[in-house]
C-alpha atoms as a PDB file:
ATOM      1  CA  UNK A   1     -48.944 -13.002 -17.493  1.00  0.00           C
ATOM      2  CA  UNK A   2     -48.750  -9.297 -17.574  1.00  0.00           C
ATOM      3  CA  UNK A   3     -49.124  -8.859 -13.713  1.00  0.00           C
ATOM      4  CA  UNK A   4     -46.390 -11.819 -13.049  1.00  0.00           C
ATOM      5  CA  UNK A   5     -43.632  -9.529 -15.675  1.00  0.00           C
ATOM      6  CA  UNK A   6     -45.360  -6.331 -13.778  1.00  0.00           C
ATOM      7  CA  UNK A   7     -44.108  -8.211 -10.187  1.00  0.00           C
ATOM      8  CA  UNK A   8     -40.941  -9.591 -11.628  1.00  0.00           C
ATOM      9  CA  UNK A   9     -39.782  -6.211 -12.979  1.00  0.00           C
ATOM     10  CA  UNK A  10     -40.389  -4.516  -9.448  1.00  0.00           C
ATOM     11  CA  UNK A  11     -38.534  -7.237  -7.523  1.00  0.00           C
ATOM     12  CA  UNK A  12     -35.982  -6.234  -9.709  1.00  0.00           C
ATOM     13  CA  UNK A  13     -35.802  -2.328  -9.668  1.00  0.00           C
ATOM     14  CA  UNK A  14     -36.033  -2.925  -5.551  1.00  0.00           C
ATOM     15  CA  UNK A  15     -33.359  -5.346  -5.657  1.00  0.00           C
ATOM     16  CA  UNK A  16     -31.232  -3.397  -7.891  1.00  0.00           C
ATOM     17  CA  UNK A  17     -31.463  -0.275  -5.081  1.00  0.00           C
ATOM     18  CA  UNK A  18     -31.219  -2.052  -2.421  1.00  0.00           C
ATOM     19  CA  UNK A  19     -27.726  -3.567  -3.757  1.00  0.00           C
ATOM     20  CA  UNK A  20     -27.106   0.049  -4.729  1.00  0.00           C
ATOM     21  CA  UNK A  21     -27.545   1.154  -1.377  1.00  0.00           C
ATOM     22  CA  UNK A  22     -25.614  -1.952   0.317  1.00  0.00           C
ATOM     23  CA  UNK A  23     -22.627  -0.944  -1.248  1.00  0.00           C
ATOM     24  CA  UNK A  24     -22.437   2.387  -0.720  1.00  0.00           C
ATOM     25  CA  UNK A  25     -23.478   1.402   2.922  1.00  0.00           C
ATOM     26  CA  UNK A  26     -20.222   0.028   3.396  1.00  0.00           C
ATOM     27  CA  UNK A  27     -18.033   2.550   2.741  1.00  0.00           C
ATOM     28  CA  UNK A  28     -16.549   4.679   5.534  1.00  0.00           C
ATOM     29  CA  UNK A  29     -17.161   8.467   5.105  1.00  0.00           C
ATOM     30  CA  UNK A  30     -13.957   9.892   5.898  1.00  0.00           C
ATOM     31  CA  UNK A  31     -14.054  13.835   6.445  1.00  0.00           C
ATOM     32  CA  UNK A  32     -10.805  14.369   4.812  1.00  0.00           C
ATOM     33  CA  UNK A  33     -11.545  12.419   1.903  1.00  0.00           C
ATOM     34  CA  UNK A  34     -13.758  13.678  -0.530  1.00  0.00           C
ATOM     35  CA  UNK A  35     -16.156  11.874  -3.239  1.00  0.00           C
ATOM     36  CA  UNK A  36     -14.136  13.433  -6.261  1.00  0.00           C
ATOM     37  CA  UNK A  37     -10.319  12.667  -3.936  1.00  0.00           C
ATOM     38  CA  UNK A  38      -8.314  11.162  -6.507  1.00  0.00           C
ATOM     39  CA  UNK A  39      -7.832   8.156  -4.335  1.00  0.00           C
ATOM     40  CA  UNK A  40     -11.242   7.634  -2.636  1.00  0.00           C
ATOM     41  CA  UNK A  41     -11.576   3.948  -4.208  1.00  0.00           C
ATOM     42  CA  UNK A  42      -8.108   3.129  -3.247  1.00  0.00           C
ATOM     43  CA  UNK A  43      -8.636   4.697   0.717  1.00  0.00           C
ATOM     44  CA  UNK A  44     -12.195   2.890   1.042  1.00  0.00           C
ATOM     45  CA  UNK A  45     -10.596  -0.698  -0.892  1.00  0.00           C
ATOM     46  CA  UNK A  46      -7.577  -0.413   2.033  1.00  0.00           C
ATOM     47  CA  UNK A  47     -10.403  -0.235   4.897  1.00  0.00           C
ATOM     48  CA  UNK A  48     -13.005  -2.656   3.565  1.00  0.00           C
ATOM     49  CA  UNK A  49      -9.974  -5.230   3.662  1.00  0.00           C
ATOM     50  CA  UNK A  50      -8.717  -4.019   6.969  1.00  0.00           C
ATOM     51  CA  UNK A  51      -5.420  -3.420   5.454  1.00  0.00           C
ATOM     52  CA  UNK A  52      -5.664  -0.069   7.524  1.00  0.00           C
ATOM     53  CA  UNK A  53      -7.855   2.510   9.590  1.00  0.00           C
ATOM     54  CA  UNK A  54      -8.911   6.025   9.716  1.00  0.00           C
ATOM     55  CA  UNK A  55      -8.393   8.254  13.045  1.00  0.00           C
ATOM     56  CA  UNK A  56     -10.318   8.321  15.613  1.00  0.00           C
ATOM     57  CA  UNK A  57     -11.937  11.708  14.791  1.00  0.00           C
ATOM     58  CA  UNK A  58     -12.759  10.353  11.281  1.00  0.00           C
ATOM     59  CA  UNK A  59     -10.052  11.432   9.483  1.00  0.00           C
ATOM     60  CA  UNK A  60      -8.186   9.746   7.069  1.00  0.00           C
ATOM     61  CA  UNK A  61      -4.708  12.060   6.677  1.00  0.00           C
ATOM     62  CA  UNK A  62      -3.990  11.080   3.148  1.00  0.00           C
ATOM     63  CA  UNK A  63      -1.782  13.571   2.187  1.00  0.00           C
ATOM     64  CA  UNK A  64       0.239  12.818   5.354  1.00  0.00           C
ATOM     65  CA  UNK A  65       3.594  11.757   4.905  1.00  0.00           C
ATOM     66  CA  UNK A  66       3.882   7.585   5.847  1.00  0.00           C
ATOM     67  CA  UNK A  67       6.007   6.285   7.965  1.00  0.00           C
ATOM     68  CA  UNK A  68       8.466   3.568   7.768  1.00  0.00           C
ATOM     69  CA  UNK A  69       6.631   1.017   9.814  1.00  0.00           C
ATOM     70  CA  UNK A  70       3.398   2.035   8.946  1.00  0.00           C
ATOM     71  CA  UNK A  71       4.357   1.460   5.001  1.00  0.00           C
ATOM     72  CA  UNK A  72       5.596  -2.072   5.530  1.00  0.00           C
ATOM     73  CA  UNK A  73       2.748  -3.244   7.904  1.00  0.00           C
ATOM     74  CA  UNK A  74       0.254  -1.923   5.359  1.00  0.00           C
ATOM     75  CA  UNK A  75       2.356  -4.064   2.201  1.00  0.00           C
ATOM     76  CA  UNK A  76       2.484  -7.032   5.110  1.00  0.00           C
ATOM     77  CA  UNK A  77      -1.434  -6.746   5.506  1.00  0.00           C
ATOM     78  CA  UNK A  78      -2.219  -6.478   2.310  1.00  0.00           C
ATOM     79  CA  UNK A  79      -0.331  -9.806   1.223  1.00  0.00           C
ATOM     80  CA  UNK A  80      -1.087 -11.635   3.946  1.00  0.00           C
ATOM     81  CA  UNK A  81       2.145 -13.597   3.875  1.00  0.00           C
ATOM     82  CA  UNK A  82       1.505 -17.199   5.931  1.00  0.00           C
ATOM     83  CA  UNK A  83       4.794 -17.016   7.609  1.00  0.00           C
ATOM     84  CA  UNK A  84       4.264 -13.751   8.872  1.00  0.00           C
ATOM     85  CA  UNK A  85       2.836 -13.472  12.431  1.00  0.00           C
ATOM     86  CA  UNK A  86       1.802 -10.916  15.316  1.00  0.00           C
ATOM     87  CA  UNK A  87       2.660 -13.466  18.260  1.00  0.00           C
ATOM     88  CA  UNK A  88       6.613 -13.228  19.154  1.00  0.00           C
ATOM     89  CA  UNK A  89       7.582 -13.804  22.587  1.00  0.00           C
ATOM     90  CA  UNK A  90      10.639 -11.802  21.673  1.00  0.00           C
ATOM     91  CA  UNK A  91       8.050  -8.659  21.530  1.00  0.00           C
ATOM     92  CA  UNK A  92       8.391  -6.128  24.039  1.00  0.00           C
ATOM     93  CA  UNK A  93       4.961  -4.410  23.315  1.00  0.00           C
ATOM     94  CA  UNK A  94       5.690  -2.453  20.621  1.00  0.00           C
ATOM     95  CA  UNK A  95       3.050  -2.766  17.757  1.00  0.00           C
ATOM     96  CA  UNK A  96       5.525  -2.681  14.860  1.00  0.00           C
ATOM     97  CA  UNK A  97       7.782  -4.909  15.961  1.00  0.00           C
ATOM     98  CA  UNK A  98       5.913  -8.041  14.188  1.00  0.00           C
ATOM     99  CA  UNK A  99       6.624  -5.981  10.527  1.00  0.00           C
ATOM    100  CA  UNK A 100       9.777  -4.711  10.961  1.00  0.00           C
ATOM    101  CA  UNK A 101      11.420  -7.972  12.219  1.00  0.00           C
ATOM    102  CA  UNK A 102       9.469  -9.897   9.204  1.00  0.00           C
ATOM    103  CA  UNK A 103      11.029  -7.136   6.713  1.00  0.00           C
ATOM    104  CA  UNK A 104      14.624  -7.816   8.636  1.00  0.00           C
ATOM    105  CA  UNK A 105      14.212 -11.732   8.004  1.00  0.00           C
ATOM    106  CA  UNK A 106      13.184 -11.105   4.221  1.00  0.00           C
ATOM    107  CA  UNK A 107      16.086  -8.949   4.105  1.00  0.00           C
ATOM    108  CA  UNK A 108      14.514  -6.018   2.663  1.00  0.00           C
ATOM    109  CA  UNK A 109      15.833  -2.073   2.947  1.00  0.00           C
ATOM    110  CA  UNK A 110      15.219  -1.419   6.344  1.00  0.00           C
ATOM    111  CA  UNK A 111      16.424   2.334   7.713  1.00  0.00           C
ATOM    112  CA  UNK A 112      17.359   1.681  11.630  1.00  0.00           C
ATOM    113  CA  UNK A 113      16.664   5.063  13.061  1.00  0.00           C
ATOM    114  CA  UNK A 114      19.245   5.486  16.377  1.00  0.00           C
ATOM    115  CA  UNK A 115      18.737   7.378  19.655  1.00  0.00           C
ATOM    116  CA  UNK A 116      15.055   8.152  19.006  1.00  0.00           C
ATOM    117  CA  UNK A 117      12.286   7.990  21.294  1.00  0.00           C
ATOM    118  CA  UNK A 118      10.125   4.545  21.820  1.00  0.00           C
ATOM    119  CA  UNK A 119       6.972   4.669  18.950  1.00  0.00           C
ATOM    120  CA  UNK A 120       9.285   6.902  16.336  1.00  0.00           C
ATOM    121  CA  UNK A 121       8.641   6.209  13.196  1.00  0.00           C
ATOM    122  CA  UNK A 122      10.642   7.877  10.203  1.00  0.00           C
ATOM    123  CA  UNK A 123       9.006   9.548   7.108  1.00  0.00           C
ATOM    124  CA  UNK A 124       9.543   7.542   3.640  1.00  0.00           C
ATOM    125  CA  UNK A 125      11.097   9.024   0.733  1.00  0.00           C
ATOM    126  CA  UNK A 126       9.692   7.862  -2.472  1.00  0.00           C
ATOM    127  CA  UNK A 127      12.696   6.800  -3.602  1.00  0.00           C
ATOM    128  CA  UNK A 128      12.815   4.619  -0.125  1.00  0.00           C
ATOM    129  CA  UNK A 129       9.778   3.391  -0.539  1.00  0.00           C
ATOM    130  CA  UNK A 130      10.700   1.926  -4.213  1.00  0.00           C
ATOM    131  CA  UNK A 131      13.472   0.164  -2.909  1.00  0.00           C
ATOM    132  CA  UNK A 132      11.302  -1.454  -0.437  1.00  0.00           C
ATOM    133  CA  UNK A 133       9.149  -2.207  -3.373  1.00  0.00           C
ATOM    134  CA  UNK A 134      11.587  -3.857  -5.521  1.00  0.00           C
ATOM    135  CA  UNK A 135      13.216  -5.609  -2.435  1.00  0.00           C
ATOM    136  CA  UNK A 136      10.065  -7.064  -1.949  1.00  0.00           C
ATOM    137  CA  UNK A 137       9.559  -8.676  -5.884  1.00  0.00           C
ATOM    138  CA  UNK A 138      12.788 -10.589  -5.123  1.00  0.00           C
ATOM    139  CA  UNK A 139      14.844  -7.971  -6.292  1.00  0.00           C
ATOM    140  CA  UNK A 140      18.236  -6.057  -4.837  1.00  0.00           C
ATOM    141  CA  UNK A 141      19.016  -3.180  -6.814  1.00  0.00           C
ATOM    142  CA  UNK A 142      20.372   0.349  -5.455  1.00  0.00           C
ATOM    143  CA  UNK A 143      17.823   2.573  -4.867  1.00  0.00           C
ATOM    144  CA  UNK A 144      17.538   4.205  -8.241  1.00  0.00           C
ATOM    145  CA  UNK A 145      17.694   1.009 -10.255  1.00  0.00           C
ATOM    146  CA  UNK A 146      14.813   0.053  -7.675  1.00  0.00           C
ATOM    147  CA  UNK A 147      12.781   3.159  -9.422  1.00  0.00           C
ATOM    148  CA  UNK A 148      13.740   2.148 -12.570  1.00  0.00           C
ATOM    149  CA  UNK A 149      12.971  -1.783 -12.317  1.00  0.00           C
ATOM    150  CA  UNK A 150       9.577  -1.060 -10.878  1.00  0.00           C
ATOM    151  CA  UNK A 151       8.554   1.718 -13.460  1.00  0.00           C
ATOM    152  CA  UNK A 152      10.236  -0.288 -16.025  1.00  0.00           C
ATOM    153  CA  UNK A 153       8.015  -3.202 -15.003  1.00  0.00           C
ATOM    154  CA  UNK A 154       4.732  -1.439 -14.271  1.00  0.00           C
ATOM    155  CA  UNK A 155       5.044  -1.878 -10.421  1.00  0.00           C
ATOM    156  CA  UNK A 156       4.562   2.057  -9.621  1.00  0.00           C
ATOM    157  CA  UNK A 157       3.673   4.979 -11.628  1.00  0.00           C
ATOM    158  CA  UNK A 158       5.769   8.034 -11.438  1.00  0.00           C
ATOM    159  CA  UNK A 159       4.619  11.276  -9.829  1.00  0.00           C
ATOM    160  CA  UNK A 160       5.083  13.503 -12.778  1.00  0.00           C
ATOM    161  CA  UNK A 161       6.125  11.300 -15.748  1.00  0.00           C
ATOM    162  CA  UNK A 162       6.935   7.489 -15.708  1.00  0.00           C
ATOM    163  CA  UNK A 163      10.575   8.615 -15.840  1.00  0.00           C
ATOM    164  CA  UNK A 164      13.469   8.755 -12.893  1.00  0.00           C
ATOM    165  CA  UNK A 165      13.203  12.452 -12.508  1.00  0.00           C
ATOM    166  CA  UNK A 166       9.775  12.121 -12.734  1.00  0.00           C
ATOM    167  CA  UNK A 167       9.349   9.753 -10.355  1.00  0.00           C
ATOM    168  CA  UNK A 168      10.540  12.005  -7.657  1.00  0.00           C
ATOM    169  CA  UNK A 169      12.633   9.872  -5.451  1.00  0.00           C
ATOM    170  CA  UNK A 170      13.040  12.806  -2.944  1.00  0.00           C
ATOM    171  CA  UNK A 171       9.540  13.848  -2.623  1.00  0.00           C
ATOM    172  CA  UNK A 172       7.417  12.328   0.924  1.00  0.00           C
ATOM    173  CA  UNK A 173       5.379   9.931   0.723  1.00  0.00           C
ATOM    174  CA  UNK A 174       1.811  10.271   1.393  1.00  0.00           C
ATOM    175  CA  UNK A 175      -0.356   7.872   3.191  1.00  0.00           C
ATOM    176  CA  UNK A 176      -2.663   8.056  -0.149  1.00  0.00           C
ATOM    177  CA  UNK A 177       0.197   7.690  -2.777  1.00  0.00           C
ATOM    178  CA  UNK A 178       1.559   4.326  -0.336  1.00  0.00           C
ATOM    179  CA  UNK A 179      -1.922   2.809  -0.363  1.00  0.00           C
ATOM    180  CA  UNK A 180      -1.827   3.321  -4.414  1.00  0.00           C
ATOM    181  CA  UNK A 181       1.467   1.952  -4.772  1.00  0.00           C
ATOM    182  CA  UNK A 182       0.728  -1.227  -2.514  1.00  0.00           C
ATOM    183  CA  UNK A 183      -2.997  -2.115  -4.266  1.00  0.00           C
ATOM    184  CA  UNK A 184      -0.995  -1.875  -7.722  1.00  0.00           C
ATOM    185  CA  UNK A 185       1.865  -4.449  -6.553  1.00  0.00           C
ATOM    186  CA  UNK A 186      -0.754  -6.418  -5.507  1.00  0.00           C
ATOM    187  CA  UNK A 187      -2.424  -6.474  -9.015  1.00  0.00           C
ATOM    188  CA  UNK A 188       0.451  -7.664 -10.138  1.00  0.00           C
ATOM    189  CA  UNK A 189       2.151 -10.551  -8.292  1.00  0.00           C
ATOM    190  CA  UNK A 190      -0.004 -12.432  -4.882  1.00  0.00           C
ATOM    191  CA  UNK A 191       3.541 -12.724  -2.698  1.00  0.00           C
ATOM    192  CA  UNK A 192       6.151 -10.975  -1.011  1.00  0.00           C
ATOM    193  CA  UNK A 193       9.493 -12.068  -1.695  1.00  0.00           C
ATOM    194  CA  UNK A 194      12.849 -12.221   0.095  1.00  0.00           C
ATOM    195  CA  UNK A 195      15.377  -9.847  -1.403  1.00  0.00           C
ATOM    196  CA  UNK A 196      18.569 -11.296  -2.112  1.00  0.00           C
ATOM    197  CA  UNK A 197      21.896 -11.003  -0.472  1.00  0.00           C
ATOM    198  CA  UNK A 198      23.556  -9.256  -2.699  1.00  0.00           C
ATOM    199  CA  UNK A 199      23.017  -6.204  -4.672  1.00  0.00           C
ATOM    200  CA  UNK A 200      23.358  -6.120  -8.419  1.00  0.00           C
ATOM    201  CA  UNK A 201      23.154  -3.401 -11.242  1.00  0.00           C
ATOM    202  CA  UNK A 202      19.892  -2.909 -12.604  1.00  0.00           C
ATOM    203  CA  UNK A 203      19.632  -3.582 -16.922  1.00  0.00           C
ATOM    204  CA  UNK A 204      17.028  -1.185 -18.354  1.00  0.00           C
ATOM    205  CA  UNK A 205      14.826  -1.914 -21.145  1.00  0.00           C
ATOM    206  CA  UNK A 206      15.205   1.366 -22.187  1.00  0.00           C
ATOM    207  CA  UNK A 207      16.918   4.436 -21.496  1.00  0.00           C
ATOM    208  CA  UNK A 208      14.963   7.012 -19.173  1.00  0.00           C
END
């Protein structure tokens, strides 16, 4: 009886390691992103679920500034929307062109960058980024009440305080701080929504 507790306890310990060593298996060591980066679990959540990459020469640029495209194919992939699809004969080649025209026909805040050169991609505000956001909750506020809605509502967290100013509408937005943004939305509601038509004023709960 003792031997057969001995045996079962073993097959324990060496099943608990062996779990222990599975999972840390399949995380992708980034170079950029280090064990104590304040959004390591975020980073290695977004690549387990293929919701985005790292660069080729294992870096993960999270404190670059996210573009445009990049920010709504990452909140397309991470929803998984069953309308939404890569095939379009209308697609010249271009790899956004799937997201962008699926943002267009949910009639969310779209900036249409003219005369640039084929791939640009423009860098996101905060503050543009939030009204993306909200557009994408069903929402159509300006771009502050966007800020305010979401904060208001627990969508995003602000960058110094969960206030307007504090949410720094003017700052860049990282690649890190878009991933953080997108997992919490997703926490929080399971599908993208079409923004309506028409914009409306935002009604606080409370003053900020």
């Amino acid at each position: 009886m003792l031997r057969r507790k001995f045996l079962l306890s073993a097959l324990c310990i060496m099943m608990f390691f062996c779990g222990f060593s599975s999972a840390h298996a399949e995380e992708t060591k980034l170079k950029d992103v280090s064990e104590d980066h304040w959004a390591k679990d975020t980073i290695q959540w977004a690549i387990k679920e293929k919701i985005v990459d790292g660069y080729p020469d294992n870096n993960f640029k999270p404190e670059q500034v996210v573009g445009q495209k990049e920010y709504i194919a990452l909140l397309i992939r991470t929803f998984k929307p069953s309308d939404f699809s890569l095939d379009d004969p209308n697609n010249t080649g271009d790899w956004s062109y799937p997201y962008t025209h699926f943002a267009f026909s949910y009639e969310w805040y779209v900036i249409v960058p003219f005369h640039q050169p084929e791939g640009y991609d423009i860098g996101l505000a905060r503050g543009q980024a939030a009204k993306i956001i909200a557009d994408a909750t069903g929402k159509n506020f300006n771009q502050q009440d966007s800020i305010r809605y979401l904060l208001d509502n627990g969508f995003v967290e602000g960058k110094v305080d969960n206030s307007l100013d504090g949410f720094k509408e003017g700052d860049p937005l990282t690649r890190a701080e878009a991933l953080t943004i997108i997992k919490r939305l997703h926490s929080k509601m399971d599908k993208l929504q079409k923004s309506p038509e028409k914009t409306v004023k935002y009604e606080p709960k409370s003053e900020k």
